[in-house]
Protein backbone atom coordinates (compact mmCIF):
# COMPACT_ATOMS: atom_id res chain seq x y z
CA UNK A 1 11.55 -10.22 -14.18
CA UNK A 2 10.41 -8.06 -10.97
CA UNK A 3 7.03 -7.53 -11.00
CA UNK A 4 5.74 -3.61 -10.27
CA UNK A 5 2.84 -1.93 -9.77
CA UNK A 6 2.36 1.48 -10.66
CA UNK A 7 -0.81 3.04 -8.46
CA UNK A 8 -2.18 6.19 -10.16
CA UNK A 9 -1.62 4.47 -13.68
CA UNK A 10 -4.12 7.20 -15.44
CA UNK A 11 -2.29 10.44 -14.33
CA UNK A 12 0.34 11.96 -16.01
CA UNK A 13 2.92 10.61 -13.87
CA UNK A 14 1.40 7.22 -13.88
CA UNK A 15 1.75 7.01 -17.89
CA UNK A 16 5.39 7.74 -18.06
CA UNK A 17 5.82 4.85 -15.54
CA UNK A 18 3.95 2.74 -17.54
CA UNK A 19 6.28 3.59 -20.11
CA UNK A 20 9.27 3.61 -18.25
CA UNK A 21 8.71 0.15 -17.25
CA UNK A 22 8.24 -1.28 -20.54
CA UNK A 23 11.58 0.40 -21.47
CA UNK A 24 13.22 -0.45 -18.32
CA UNK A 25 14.93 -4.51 -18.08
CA UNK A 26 14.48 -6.49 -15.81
CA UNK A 27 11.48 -5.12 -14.78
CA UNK A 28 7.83 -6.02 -15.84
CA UNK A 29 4.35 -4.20 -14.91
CA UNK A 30 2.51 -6.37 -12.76
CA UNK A 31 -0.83 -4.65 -12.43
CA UNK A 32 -1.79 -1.03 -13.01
CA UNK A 33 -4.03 0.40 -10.13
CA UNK A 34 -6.65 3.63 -10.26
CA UNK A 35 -8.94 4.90 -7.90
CA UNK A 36 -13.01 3.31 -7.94
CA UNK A 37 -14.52 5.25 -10.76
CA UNK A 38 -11.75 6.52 -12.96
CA UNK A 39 -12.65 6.46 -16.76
CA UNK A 40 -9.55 4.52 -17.71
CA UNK A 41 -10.41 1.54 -15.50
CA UNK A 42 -10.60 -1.67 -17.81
CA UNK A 43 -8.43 -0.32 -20.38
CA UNK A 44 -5.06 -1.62 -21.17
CA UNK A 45 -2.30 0.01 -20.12
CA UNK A 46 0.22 -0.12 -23.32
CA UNK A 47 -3.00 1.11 -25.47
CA UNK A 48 -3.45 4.02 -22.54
CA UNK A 49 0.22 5.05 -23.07
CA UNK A 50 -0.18 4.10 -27.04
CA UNK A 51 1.85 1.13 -26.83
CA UNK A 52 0.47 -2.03 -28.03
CA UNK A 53 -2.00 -4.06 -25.67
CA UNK A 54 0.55 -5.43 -22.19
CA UNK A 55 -2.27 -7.72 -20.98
CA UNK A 56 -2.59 -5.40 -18.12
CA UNK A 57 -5.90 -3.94 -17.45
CA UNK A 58 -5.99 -0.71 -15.26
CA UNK A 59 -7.96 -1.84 -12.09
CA UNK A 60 -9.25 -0.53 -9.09
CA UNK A 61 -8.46 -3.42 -6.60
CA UNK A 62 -4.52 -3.06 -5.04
CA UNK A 63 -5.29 -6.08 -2.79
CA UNK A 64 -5.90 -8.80 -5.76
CA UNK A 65 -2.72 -7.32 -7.60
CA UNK A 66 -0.58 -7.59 -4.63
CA UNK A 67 -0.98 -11.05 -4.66
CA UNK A 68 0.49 -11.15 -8.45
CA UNK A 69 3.62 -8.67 -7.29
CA UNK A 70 5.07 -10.78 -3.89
CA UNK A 71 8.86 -10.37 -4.58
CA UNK A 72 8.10 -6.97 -6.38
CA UNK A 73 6.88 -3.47 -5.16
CA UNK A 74 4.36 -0.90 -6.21
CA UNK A 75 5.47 2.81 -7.36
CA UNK A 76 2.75 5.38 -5.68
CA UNK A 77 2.68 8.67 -7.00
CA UNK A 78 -0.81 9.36 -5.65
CA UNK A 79 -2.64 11.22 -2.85
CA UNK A 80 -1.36 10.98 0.87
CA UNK A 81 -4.82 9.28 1.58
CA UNK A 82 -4.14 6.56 -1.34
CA UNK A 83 -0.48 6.17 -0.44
CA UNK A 84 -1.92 5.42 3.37
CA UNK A 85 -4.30 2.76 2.50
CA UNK A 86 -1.43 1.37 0.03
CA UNK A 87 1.06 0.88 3.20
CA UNK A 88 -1.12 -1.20 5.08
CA UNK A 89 -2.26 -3.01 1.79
CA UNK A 90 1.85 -3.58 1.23
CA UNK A 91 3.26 -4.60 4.80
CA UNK A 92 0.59 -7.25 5.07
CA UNK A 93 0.98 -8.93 1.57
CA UNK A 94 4.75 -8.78 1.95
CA UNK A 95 5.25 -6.34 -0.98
CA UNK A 96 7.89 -3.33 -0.93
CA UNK A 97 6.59 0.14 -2.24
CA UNK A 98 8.60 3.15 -3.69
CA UNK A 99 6.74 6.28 -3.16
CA UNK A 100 6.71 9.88 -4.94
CA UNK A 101 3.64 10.93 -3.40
CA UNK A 102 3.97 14.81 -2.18
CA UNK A 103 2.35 16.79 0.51
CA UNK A 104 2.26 14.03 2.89
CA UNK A 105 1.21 14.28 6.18
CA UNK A 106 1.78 13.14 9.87
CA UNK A 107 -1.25 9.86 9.23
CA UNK A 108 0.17 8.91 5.93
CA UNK A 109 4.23 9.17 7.23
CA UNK A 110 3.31 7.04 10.23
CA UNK A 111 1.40 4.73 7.79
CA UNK A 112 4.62 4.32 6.01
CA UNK A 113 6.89 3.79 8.79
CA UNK A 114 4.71 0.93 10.17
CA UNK A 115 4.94 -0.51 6.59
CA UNK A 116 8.50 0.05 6.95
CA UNK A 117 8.84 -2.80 9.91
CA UNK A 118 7.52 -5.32 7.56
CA UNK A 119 8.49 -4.62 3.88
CA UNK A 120 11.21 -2.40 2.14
CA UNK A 121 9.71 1.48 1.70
CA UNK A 122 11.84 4.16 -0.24
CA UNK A 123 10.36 7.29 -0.77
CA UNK A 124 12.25 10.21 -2.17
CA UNK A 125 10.86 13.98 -2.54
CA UNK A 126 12.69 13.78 -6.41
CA UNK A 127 13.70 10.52 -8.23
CA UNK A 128 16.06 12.69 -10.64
CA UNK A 129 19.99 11.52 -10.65
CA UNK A 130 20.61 15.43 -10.22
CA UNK A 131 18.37 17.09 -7.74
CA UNK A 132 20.00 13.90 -5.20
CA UNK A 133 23.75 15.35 -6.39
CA UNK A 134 21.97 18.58 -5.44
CA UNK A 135 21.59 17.61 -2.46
CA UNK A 136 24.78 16.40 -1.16
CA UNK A 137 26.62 19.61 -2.66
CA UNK A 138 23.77 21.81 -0.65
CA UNK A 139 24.48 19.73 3.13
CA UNK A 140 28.53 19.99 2.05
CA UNK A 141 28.05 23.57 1.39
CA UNK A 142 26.51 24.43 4.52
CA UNK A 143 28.46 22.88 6.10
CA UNK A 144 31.82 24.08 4.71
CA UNK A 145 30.32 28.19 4.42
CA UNK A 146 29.87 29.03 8.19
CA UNK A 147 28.08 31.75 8.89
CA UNK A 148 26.30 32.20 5.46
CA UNK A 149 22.64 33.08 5.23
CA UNK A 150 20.82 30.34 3.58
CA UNK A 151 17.83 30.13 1.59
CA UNK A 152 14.94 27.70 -1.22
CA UNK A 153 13.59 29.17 -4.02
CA UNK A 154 11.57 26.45 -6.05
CA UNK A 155 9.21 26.90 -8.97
CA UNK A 156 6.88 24.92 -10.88
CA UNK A 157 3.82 24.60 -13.06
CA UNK A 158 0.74 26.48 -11.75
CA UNK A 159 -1.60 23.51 -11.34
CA UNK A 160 0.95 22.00 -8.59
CA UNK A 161 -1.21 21.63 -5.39
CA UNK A 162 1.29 21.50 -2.53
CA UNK A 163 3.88 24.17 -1.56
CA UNK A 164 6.21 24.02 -0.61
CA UNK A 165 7.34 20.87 -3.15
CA UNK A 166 8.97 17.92 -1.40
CA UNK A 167 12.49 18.72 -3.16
CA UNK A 168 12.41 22.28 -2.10
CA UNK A 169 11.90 20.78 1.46
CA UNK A 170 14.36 18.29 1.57
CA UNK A 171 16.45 20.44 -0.28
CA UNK A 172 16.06 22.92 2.82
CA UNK A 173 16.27 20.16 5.45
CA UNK A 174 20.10 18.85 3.81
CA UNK A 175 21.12 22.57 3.97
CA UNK A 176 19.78 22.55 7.45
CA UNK A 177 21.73 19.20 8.49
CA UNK A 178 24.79 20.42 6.89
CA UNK A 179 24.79 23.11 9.54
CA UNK A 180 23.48 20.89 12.93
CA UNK A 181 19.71 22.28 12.59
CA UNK A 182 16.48 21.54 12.61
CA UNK A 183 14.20 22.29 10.07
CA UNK A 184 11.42 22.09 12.01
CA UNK A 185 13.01 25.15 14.11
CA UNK A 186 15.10 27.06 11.66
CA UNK A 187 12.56 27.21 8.59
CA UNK A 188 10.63 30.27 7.52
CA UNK A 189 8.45 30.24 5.37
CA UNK A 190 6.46 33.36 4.41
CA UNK A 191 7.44 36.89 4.84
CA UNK A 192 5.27 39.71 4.79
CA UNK A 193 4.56 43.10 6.92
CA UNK A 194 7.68 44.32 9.10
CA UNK A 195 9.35 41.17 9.89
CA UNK A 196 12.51 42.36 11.27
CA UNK A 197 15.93 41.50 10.50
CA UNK A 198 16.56 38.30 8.97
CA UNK A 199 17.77 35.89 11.73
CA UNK A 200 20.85 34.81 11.24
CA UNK A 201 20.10 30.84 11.55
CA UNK A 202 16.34 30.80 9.68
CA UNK A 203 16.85 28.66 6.39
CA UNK A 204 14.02 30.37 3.93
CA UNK A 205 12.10 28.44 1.65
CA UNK A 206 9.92 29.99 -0.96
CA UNK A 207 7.30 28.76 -3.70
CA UNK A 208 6.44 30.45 -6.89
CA UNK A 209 3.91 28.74 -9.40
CA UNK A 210 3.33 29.62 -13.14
CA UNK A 211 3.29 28.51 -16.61
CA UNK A 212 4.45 24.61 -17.24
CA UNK A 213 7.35 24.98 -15.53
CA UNK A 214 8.79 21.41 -14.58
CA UNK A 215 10.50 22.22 -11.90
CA UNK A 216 13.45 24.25 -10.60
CA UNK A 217 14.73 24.28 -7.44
CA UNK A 218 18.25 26.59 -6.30
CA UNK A 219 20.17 26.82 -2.99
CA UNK A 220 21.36 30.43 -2.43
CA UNK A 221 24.00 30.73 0.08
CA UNK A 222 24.69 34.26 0.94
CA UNK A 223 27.97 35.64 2.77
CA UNK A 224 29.65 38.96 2.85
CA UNK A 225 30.72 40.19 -0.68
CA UNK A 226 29.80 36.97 -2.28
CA UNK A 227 27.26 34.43 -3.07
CA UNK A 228 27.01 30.52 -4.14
CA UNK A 229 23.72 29.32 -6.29
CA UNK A 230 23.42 25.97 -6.29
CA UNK A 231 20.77 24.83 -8.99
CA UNK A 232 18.68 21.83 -10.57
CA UNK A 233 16.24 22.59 -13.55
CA UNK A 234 14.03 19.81 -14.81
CA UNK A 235 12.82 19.99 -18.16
CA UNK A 236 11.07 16.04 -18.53
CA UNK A 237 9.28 14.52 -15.86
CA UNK A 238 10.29 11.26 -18.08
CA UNK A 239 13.89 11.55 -16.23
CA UNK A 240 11.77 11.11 -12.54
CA UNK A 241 9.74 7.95 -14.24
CA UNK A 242 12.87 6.28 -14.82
CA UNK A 243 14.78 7.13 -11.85
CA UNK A 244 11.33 5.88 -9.45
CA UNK A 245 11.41 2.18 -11.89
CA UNK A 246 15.29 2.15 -11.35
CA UNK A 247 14.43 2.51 -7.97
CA UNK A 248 11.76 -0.17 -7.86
CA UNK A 249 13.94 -2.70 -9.25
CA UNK A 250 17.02 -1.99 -6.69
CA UNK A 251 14.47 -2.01 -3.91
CA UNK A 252 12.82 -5.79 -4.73
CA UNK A 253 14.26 -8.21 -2.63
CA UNK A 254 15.51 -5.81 0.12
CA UNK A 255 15.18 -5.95 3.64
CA UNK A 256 12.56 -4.20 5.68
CA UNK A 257 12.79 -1.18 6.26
CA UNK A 258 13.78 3.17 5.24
CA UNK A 259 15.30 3.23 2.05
CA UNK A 260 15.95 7.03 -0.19
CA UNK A 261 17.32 7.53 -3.57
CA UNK A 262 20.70 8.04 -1.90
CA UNK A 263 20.86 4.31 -1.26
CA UNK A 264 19.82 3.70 -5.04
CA UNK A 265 22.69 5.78 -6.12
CA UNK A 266 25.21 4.71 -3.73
CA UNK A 267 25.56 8.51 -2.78
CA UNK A 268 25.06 8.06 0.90
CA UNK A 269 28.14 8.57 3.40
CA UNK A 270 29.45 5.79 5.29
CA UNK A 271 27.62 7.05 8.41
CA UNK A 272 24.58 5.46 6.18
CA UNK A 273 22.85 2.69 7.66
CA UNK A 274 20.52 1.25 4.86
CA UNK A 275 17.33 -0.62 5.60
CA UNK A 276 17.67 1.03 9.13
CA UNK A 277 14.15 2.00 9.87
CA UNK A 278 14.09 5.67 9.89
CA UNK A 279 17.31 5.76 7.37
């Protein structure tokens, strides 16, 4: 059985990995970590998830449950800070991590590449089977529709924090490699006042927040007298829980280093170089 541990175990996301581990084989939940001061700490996690009692107590201390996980990995959906202190936790006990933590920055990306050089690390923007289809149709797309304007329009619930979402990003950045860019120098991503005419090799990405939307994220391709739409609608964030345990137990046992969800699903090209830090 590969042990996990699932960091943010108290959060919304952090109960339907609980779950999804307990309906997952295989796989086993090794610890359950929260942040100092959390209400939940000390309670088990089946009763927090209304399961019966797993022996595992929600706890505060990653280091002490890395030493119960060695041949296992954590799943972080977190904070960039958290998901920074977690690396360095990981690369030195010899445990691999799988990561769903959004909005991260420069500190916490070079965190994770470092941890990269001594354990496996996959993080993925979306852990859904679809949104990763999604994105190999987007790059082919590009790719295949020269000349086509090209724009992300994501939405999700209103108490989302980051915009805009990793998927909508990495949606943009496959759309941007399917045409030989950059997203760092073709992406726009607010309009207001009189901008001018659309450039024709900016890649758009837009963010709209409201209700309890899931999430939604579309690809619009534009070209003269037509149009392609290429869209993923989420409507459980159970089907991300599953896919980030599925991923957990693929990853145990890897090599060091870069691993995505493409790897998982055996989507990537043959150009792929798994384990390949940077991948």
């Amino acid at each position: 059985m590969i042990p996990l541990i699932v960091c943010g175990a108290s959060g919304r996301m952090g109960r339907m990995l609980i779950q999804a581990v307990t309906e997952t084989p295989g796989v086993r939940l090794a610890a359950a970590i929260e942040r100092p001061g959390t209400p939940e700490l000390g309670r088990d996690a089946g009763a927090l998830v209304g399961l019966a009692a797993l022996g595992v107590v929600l706890t505060d201390d990653l280091g002490a449950a890395l030493e119960q996980a060695r041949g296992g990995c954590i799943v972080d959906f977190t904070a960039p800070a958290a998901t920074e202190a977690a690396a360095a936790l990981c690369a030195r006990a010899g445990v691999g991590m799988v990561v769903g933590t959004t909005g991260l920055g420069d500190s916490a990306k070079a965190a994770l590449e470092r941890a990269s050089a001594a354990v496996p690390v996959l993080v993925a923007a979306n852990f859904s089977l679809g949104v990763n289809v999604l994105l190999g149709l987007a790059e082919q797309a590009a790719r295949l529709l020269e000349g086509f304007d090209m724009e992300v329009v994501e939405i999700h619930h209103g108490k989302k924090r980051d915009a805009p979402s990793g998927t909508a990003l990495r949606l943009a950045e496959a759309l941007a490699e399917g045409r030989g860019q950059k997203l760092s120098e073709a992406g726009v991503y607010a309009r207001q006042g009189d901008v001018g005419p659309r450039t024709p090799g900016e890649i758009g990405v837009m963010a709209l927040r409201g209700g309890d939307v899931v999430g939604e994220h579309t690809a619009f391709l534009f070209g003269p007298g037509e149009r392609v739409e290429l869209t993923h609608r989420a409507t459980s964030r159970t089907t991300f829980a599953h896919g980030a345990v599925r991923a957990g137990r693929w990853l145990a046992g890897k090599p060091a280093g870069r691993y995505d969800m493409r790897d998982v699903l055996g989507l990537r090209g043959p150009a792929g170089s798994p384990g390949r830090p940077g991948a």
